[in-house]
N, C-alpha and C. Protein backbone atom coordinates (compact mmCIF):
# COMPACT_ATOMS: atom_id res chain seq x y z
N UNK A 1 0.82 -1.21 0.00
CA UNK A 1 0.00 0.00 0.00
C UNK A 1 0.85 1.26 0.00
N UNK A 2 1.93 1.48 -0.57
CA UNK A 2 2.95 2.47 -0.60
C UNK A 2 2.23 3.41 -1.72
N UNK A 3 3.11 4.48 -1.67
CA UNK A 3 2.55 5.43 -2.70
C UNK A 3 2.74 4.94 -4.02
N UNK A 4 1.85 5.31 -4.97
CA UNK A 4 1.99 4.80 -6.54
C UNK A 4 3.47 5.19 -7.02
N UNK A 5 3.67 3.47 -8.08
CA UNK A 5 5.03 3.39 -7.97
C UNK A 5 5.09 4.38 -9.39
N UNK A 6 5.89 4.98 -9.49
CA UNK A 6 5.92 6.05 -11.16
C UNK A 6 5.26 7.72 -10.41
N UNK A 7 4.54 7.59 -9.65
CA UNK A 7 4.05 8.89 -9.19
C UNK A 7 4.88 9.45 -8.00
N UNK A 8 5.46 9.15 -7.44
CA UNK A 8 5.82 9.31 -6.18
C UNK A 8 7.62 8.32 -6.52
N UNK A 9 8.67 9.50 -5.79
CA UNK A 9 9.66 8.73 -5.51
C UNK A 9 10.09 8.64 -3.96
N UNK A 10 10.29 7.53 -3.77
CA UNK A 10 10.23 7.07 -2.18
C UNK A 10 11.20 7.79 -1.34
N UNK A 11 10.82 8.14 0.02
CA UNK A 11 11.63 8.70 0.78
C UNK A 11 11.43 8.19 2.40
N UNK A 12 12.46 8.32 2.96
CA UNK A 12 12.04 8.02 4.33
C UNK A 12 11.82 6.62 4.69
N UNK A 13 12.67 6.17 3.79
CA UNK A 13 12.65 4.41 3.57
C UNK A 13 11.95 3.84 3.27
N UNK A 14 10.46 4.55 2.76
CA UNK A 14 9.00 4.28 2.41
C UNK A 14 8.95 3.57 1.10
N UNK A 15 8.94 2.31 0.68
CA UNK A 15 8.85 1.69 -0.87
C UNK A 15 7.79 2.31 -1.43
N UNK A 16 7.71 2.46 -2.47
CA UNK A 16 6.46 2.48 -3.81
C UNK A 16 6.04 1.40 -3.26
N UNK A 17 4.51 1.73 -4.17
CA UNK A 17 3.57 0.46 -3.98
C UNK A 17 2.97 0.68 -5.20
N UNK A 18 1.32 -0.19 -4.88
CA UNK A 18 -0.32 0.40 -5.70
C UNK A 18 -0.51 1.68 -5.65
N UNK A 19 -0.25 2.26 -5.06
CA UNK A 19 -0.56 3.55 -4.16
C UNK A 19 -2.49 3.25 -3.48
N UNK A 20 -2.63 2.05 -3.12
CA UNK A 20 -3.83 2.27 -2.14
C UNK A 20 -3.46 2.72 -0.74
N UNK A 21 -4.83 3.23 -0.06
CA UNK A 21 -5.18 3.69 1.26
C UNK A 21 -4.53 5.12 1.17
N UNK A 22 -4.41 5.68 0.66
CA UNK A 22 -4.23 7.21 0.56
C UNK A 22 -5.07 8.01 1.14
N UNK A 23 -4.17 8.21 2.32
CA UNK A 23 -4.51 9.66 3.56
C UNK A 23 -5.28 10.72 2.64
N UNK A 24 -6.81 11.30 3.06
CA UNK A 24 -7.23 12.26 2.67
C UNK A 24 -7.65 13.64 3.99
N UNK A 25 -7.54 14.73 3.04
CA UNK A 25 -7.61 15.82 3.85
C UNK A 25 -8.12 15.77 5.73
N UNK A 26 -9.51 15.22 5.15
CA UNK A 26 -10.01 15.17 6.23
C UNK A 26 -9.56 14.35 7.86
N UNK A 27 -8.72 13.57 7.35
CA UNK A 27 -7.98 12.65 8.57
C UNK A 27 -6.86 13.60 9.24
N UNK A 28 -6.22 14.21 8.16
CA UNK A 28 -5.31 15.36 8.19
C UNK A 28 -5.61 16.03 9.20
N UNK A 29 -7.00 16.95 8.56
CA UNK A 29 -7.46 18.01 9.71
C UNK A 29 -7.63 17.96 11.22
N UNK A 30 -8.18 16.26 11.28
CA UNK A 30 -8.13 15.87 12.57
C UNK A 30 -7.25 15.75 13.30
N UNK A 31 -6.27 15.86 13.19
CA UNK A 31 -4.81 15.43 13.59
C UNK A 31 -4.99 16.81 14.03
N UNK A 32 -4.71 17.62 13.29
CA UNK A 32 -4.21 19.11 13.40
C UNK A 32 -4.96 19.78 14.37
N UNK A 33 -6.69 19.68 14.07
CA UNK A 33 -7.74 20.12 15.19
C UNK A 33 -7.19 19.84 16.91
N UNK A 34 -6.69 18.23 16.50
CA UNK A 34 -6.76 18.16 17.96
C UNK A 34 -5.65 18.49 18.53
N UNK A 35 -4.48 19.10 17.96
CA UNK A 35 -3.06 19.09 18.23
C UNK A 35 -2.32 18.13 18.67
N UNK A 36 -2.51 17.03 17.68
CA UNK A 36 -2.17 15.47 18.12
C UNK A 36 -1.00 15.43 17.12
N UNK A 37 0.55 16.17 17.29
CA UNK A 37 1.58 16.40 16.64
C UNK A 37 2.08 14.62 16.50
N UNK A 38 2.14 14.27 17.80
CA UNK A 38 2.52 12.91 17.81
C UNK A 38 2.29 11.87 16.86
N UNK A 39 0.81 11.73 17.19
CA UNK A 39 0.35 10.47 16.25
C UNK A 39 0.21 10.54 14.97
N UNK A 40 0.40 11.84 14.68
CA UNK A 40 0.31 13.11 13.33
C UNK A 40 1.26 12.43 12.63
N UNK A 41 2.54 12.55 13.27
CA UNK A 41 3.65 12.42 12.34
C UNK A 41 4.07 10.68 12.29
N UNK A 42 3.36 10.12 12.70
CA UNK A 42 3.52 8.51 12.98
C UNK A 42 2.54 7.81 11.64
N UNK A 43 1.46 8.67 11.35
CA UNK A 43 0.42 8.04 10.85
C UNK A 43 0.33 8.88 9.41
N UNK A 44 0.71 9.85 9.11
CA UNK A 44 0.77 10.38 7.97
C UNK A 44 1.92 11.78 7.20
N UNK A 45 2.16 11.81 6.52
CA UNK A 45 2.84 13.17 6.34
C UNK A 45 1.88 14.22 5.03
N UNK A 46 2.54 14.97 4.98
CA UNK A 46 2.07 16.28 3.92
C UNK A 46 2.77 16.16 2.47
N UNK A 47 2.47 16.44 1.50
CA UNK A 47 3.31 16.67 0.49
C UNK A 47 4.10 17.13 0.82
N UNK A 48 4.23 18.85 1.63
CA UNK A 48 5.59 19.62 1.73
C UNK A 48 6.44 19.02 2.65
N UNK A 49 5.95 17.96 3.65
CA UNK A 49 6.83 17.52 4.19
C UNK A 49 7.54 16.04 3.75
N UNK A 50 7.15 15.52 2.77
CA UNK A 50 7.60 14.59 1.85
C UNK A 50 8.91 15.17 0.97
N UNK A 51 8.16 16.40 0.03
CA UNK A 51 9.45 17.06 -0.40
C UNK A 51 10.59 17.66 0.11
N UNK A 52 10.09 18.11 1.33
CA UNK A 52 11.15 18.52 2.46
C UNK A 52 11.78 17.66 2.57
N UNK A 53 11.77 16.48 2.73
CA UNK A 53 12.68 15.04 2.99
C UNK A 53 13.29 14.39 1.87
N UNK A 54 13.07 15.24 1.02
CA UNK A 54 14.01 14.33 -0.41
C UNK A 54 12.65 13.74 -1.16
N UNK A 55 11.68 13.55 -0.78
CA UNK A 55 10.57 12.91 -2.06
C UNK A 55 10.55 13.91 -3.46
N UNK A 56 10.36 13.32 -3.94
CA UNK A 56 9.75 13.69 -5.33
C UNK A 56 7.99 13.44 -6.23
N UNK A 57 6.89 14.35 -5.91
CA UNK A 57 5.86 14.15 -6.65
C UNK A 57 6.01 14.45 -8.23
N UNK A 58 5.99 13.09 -8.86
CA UNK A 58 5.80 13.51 -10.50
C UNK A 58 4.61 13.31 -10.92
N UNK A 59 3.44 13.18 -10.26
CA UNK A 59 1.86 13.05 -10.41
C UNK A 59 1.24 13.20 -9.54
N UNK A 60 1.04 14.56 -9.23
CA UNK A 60 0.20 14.75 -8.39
C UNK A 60 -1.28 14.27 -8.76
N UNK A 61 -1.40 14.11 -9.73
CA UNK A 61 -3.03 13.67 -10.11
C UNK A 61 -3.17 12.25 -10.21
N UNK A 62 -2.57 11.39 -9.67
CA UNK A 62 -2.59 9.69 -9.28
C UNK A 62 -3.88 9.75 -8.59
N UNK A 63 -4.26 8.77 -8.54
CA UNK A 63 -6.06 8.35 -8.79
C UNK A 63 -5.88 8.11 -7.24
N UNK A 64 -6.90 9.13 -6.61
CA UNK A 64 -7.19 9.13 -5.01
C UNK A 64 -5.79 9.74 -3.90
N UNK A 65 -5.62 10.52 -4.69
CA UNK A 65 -4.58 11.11 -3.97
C UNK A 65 -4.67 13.07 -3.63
N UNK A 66 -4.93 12.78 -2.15
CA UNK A 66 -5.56 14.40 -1.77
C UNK A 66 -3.93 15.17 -1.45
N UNK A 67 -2.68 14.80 -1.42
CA UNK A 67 -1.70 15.92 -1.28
C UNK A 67 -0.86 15.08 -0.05
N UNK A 68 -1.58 13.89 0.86
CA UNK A 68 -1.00 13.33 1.59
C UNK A 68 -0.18 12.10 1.63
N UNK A 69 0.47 11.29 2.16
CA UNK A 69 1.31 10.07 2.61
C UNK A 69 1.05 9.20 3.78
N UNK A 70 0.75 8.13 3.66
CA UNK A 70 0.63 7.51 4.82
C UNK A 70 1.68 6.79 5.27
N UNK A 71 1.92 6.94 6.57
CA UNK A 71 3.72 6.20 7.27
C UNK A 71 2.94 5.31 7.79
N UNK A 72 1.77 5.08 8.65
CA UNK A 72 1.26 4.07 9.90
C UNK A 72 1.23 2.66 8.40
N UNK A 73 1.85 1.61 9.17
CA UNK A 73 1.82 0.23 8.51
C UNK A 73 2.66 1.01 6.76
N UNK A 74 3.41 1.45 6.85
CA UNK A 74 3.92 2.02 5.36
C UNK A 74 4.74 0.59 5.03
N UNK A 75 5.02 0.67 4.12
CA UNK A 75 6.50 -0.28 2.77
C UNK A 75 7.27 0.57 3.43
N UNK A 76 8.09 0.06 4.41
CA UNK A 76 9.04 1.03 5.08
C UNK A 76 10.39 -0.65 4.11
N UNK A 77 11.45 -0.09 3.68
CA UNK A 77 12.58 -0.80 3.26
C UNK A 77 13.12 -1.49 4.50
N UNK A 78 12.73 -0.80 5.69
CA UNK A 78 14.40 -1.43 6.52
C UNK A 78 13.06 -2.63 7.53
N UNK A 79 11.91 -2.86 6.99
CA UNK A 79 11.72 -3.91 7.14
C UNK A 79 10.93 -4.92 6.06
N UNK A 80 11.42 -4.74 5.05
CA UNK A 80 11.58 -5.82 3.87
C UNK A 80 12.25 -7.13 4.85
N UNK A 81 12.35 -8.28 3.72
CA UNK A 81 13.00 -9.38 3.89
C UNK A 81 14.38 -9.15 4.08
N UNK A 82 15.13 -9.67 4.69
CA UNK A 82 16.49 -9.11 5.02
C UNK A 82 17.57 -9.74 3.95
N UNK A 83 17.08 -10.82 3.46
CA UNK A 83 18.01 -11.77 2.57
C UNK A 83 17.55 -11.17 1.10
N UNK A 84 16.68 -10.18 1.48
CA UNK A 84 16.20 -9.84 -0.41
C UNK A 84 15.38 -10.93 -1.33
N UNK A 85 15.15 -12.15 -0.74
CA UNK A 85 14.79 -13.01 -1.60
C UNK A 85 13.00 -12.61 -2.03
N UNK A 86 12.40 -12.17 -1.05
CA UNK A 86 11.23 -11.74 -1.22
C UNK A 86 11.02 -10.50 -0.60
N UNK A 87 11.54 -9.51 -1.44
CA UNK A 87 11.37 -8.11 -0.91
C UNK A 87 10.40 -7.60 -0.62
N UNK A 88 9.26 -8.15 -1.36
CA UNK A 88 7.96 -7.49 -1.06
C UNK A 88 6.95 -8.23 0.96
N UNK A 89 7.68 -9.06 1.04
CA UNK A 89 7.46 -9.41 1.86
C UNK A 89 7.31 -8.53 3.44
N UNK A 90 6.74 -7.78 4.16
CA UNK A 90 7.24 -6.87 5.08
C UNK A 90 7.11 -7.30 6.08
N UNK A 91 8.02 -7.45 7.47
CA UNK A 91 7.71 -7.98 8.42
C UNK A 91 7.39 -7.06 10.07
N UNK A 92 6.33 -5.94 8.76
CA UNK A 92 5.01 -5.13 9.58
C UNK A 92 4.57 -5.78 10.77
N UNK A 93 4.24 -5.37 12.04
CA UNK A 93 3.79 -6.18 12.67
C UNK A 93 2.72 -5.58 13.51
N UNK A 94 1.44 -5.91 12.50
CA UNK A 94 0.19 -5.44 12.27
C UNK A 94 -0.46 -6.56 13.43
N UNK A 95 -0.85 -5.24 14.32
CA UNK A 95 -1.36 -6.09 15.59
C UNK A 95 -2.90 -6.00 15.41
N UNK A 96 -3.70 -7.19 15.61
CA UNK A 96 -5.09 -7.30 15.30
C UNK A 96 -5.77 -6.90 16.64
N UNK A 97 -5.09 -6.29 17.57
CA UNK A 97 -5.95 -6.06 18.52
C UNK A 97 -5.26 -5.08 19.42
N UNK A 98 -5.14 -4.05 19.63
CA UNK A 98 -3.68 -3.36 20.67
C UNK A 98 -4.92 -2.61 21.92
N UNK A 99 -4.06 -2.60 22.73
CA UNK A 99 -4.23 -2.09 24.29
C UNK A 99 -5.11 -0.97 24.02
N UNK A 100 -4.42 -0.29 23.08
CA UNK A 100 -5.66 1.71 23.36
C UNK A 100 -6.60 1.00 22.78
N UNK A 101 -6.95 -0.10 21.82
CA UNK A 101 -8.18 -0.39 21.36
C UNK A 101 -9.36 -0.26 22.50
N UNK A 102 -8.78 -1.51 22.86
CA UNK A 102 -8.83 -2.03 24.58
C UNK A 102 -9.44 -1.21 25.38
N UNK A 103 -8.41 0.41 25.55
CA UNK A 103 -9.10 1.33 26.61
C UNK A 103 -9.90 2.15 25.97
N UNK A 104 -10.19 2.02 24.47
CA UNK A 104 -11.46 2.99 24.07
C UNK A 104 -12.70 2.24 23.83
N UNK A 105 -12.57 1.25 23.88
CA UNK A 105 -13.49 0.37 24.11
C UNK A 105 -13.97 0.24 25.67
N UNK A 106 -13.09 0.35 26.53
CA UNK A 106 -13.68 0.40 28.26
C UNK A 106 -14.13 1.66 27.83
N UNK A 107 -13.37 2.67 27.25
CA UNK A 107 -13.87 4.34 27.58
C UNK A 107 -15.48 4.03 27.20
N UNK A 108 -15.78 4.09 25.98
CA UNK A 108 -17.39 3.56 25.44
C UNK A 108 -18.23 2.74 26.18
N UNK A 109 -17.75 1.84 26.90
CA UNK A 109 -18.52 0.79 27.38
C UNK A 109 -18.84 1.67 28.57
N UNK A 110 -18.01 2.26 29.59
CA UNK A 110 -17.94 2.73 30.65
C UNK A 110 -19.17 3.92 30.05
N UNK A 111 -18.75 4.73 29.35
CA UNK A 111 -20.15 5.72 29.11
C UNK A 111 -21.12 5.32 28.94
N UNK A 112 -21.37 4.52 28.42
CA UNK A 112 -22.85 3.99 28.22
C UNK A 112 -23.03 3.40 29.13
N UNK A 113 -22.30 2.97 30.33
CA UNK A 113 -23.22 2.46 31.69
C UNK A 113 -23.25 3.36 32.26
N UNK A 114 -22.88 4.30 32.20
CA UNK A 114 -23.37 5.88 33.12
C UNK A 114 -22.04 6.25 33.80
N UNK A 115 -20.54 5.40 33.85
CA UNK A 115 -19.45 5.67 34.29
C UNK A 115 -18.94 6.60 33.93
N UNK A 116 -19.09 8.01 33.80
CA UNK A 116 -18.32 8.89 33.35
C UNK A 116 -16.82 8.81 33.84
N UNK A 117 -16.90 9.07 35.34
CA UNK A 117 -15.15 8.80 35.98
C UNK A 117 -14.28 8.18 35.05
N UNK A 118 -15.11 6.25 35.30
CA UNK A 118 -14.09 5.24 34.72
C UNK A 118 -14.19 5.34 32.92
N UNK A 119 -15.06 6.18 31.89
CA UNK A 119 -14.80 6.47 30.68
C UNK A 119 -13.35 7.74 30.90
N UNK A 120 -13.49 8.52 31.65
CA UNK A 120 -12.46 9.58 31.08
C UNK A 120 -11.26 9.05 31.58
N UNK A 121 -11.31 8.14 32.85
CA UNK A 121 -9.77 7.60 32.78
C UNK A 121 -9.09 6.12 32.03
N UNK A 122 -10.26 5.78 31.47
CA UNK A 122 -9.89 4.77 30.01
C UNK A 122 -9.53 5.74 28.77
N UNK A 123 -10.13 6.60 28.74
CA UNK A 123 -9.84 7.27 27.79
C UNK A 123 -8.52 8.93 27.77
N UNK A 124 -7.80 9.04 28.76
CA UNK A 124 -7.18 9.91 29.18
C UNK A 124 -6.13 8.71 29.07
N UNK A 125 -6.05 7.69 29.37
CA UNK A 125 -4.85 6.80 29.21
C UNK A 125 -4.56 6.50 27.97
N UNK A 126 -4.81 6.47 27.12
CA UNK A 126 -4.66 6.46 25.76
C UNK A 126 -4.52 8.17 25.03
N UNK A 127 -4.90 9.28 25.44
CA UNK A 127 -4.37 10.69 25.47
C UNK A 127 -2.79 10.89 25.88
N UNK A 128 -3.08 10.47 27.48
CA UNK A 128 -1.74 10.59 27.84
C UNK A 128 -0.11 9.90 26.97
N UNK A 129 -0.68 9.13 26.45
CA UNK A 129 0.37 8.29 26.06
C UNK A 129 1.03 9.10 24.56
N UNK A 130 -0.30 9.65 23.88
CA UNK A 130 -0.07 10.77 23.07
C UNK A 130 0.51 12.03 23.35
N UNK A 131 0.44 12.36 25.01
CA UNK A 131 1.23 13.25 25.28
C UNK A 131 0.08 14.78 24.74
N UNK A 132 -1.03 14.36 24.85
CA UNK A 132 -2.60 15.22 24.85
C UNK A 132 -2.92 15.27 26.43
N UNK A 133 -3.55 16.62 26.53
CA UNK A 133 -3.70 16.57 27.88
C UNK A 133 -5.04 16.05 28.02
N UNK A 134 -5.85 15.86 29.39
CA UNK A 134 -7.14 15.04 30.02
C UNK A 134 -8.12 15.63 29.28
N UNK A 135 -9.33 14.73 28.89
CA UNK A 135 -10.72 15.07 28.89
C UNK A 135 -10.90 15.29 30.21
N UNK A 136 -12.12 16.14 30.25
CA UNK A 136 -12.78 16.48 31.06
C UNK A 136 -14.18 16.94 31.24
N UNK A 137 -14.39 16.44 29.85
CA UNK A 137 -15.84 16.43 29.60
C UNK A 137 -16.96 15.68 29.82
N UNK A 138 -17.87 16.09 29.84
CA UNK A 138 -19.23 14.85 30.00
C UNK A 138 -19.93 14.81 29.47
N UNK A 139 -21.31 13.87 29.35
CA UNK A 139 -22.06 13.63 28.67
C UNK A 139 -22.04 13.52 27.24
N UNK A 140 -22.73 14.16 25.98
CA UNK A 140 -22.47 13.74 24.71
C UNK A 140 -20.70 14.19 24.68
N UNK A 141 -20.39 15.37 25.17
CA UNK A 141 -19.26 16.00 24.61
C UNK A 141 -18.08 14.81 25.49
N UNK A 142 -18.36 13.82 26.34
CA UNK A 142 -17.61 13.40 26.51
C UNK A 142 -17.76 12.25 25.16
N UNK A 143 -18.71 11.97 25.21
CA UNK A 143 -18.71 10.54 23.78
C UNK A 143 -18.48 10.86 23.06
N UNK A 144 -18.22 12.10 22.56
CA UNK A 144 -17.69 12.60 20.97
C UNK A 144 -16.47 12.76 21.11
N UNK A 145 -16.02 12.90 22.22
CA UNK A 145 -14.55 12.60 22.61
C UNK A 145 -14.35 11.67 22.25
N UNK A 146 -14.69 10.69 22.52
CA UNK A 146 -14.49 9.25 22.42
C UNK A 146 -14.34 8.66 20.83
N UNK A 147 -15.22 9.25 19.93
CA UNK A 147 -15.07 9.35 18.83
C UNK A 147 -14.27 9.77 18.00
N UNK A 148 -13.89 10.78 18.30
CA UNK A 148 -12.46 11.38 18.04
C UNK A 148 -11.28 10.67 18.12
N UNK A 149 -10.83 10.33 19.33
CA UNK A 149 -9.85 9.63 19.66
C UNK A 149 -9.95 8.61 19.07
N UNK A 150 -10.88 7.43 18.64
CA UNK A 150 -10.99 6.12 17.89
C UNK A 150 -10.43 6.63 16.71
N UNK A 151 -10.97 7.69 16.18
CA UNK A 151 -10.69 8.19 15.02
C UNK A 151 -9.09 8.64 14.72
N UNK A 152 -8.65 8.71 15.41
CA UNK A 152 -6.97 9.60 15.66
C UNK A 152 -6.33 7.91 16.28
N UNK A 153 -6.42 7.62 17.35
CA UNK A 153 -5.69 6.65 17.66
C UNK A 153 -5.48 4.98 16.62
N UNK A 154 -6.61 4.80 15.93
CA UNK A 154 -6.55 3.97 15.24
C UNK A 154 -6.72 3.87 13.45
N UNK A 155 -6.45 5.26 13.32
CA UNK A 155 -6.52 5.75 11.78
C UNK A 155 -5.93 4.53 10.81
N UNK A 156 -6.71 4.18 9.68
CA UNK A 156 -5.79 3.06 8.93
C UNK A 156 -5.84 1.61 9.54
N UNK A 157 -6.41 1.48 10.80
CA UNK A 157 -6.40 -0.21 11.09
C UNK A 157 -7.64 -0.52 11.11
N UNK A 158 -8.41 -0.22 9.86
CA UNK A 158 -9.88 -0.75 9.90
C UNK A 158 -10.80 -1.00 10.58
N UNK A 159 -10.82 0.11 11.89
CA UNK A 159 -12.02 -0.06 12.73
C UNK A 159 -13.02 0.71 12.43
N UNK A 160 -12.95 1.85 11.25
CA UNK A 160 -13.35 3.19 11.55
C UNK A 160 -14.95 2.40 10.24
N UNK A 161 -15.36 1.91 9.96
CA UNK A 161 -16.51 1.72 8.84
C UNK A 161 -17.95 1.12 10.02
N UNK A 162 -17.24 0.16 10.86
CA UNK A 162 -17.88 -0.67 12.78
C UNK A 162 -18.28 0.18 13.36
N UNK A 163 -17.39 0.96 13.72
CA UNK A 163 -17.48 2.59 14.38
C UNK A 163 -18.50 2.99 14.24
N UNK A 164 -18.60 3.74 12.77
CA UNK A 164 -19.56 4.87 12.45
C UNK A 164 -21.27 3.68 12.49
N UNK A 165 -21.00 2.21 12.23
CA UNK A 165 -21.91 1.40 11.86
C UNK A 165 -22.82 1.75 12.97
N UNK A 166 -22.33 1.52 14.27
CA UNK A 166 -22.41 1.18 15.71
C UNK A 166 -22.78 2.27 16.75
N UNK A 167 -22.12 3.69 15.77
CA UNK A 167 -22.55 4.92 16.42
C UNK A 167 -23.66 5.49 15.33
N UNK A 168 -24.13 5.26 14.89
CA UNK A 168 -25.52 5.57 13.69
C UNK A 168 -24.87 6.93 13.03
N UNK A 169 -23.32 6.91 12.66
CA UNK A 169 -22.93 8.05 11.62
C UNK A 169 -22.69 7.83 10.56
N UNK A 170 -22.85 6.78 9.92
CA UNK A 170 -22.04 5.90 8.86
C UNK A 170 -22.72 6.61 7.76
N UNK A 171 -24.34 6.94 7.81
CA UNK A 171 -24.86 7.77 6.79
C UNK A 171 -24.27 9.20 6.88
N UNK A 172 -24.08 9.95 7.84
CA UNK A 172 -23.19 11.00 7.46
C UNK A 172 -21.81 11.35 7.15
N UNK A 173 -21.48 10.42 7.41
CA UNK A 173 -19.49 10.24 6.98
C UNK A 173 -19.33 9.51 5.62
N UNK A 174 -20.18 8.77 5.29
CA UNK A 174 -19.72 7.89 4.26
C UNK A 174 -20.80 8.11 2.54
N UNK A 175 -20.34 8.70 1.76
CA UNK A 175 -21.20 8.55 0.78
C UNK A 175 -21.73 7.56 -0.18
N UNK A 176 -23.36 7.37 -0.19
CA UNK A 176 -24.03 6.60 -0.61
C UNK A 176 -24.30 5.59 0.48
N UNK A 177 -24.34 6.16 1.86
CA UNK A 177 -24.44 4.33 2.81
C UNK A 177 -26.10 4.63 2.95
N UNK A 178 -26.82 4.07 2.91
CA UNK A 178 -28.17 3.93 3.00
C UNK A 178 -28.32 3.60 4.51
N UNK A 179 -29.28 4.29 5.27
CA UNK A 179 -29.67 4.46 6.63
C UNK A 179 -30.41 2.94 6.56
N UNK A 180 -30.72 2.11 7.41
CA UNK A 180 -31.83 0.78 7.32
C UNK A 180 -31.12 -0.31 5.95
N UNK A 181 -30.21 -0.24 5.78
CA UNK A 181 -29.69 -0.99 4.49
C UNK A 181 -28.18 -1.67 4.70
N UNK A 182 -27.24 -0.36 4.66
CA UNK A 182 -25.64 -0.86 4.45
C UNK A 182 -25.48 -1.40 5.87
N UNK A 183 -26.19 -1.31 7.08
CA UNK A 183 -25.64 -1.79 8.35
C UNK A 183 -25.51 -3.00 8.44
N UNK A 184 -26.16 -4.09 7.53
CA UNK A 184 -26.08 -5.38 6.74
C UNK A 184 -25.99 -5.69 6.03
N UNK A 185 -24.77 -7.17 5.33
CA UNK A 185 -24.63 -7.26 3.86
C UNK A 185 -25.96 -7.76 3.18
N UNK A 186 -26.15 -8.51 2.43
CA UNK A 186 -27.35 -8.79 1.55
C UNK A 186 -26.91 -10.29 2.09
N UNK A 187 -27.71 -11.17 2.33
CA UNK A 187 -28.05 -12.46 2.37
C UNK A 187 -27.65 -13.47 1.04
N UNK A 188 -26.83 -14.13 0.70
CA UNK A 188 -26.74 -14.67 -0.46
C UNK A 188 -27.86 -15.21 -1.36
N UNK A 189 -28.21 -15.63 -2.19
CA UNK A 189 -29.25 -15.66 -2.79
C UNK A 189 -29.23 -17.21 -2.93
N UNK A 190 -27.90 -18.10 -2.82
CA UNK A 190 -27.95 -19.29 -3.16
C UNK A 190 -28.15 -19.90 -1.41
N UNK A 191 -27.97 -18.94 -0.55
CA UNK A 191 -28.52 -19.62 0.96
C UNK A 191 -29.85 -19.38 1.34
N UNK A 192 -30.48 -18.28 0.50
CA UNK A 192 -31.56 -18.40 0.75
C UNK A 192 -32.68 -19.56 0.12
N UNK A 193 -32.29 -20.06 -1.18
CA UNK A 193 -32.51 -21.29 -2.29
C UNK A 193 -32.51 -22.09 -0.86
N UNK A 194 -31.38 -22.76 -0.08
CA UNK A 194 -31.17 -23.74 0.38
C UNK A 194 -32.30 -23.43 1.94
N UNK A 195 -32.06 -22.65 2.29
CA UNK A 195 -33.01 -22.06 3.40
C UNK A 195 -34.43 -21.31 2.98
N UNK A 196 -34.81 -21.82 3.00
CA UNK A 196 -36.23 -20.72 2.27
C UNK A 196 -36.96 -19.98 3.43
N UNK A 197 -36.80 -20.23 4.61
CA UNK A 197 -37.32 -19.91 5.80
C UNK A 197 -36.46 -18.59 6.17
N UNK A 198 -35.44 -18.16 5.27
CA UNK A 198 -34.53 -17.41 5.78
C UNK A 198 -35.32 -16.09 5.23
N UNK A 199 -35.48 -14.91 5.57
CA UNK A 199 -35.72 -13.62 5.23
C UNK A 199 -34.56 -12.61 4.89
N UNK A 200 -34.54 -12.22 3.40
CA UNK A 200 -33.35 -11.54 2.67
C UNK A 200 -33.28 -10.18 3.68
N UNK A 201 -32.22 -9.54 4.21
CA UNK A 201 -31.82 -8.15 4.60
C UNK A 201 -32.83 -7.29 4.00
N UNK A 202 -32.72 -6.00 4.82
CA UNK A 202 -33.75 -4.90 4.61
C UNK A 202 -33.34 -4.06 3.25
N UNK A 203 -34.05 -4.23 2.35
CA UNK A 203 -32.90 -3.20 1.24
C UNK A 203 -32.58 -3.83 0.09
N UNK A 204 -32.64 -5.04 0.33
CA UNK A 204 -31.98 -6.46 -1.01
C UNK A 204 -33.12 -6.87 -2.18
């Protein structure tokens, strides 16, 4: 998932790729809104700060590309295969489940049982570690906190589509998701043949 190979020349030990998952503005802004310098520079860079580092854009108009770079899980070279035999190989070590998940998940759970305390200090532990100072908010403005931070702490590891599913935003963040529809796939048509008792999804 490196930047498109012919559009982009690599810097920062970052290989070419497809150029999929390309950082757009809006993830950007969030970073910046919240003054989350840290996870900022861990999880994405800028064009000017690409070229600042020796990159080279020779297409800026590569298909889905808003001006940004993504570093979080990048084609970083210095962990390729070490023997070269399968370079493309990366030995990323893409954790399917990590700790802040963990405490924004207590943070959420804890709000919705009425724990405000134990949400802001599940969720201040995963701030702190960013080196962001405490929530201290409550009620919705504390859960939109909470949203935020899912959004910033786990940018790029595919939680964020569950998220919006689970918090009823998915119709406003995502274009074309149908309210009563996309929150379920469609039922196969050859299990319903075999099941006839089965009732197809709302929408299908």
């Amino acid at each position: 998932m490196g930047a498109r190979e012919g559009a982009f020349s690599g810097v920062d030990s970052l290989n070419n790729g497809w150029g999929f998952n390309y950082p757009g503005e809006k993830i950007w802004n969030a970073f910046m809104d919240a003054g989350d310098e840290v996870r900022r520079t861990a999880t994405l860079m800028s064009e000017e700060e690409f070229i600042a580092a020796g990159g080279e854009v020779s297409d800026p108009n590569s298909f889905d590309y808003e001006g940004f770079i993504r570093r979080k899980y990048g084609s970083f070279s210095t962990e390729s295969d070490p023997d070269g035999v399968f370079q493309l190989n990366y030995g990323t070590n893409w954790r399917l489940l990590r700790f802040g998940d963990v405490l924004l998940m207590a943070a959420e759970a804890h709000y919705r049982n009425g724990s405000e305390d134990a949400s802001r200090t599940a969720l201040n532990r995963v701030r702190n570690r960013a080196q962001l100072s405490d929530v201290t908010a409550s009620g919705n403005d504390l859960f939109e906190a909470i949203v935020t931070e899912r959004n910033l702490e786990l940018a790029f590891e595919g939680s964020r589509y569950l998220d919006l599913i689970r918090w009823g935003k998915a119709a406003e963040e995502i274009t074309g998701f149908q309210s009563g529809k996309h929150e379920l796939y469609p039922i196969p048509n050859n299990e319903i043949l075999r099941a006839p008792s089965l009732t197809q999804n709302p929408g299908y």
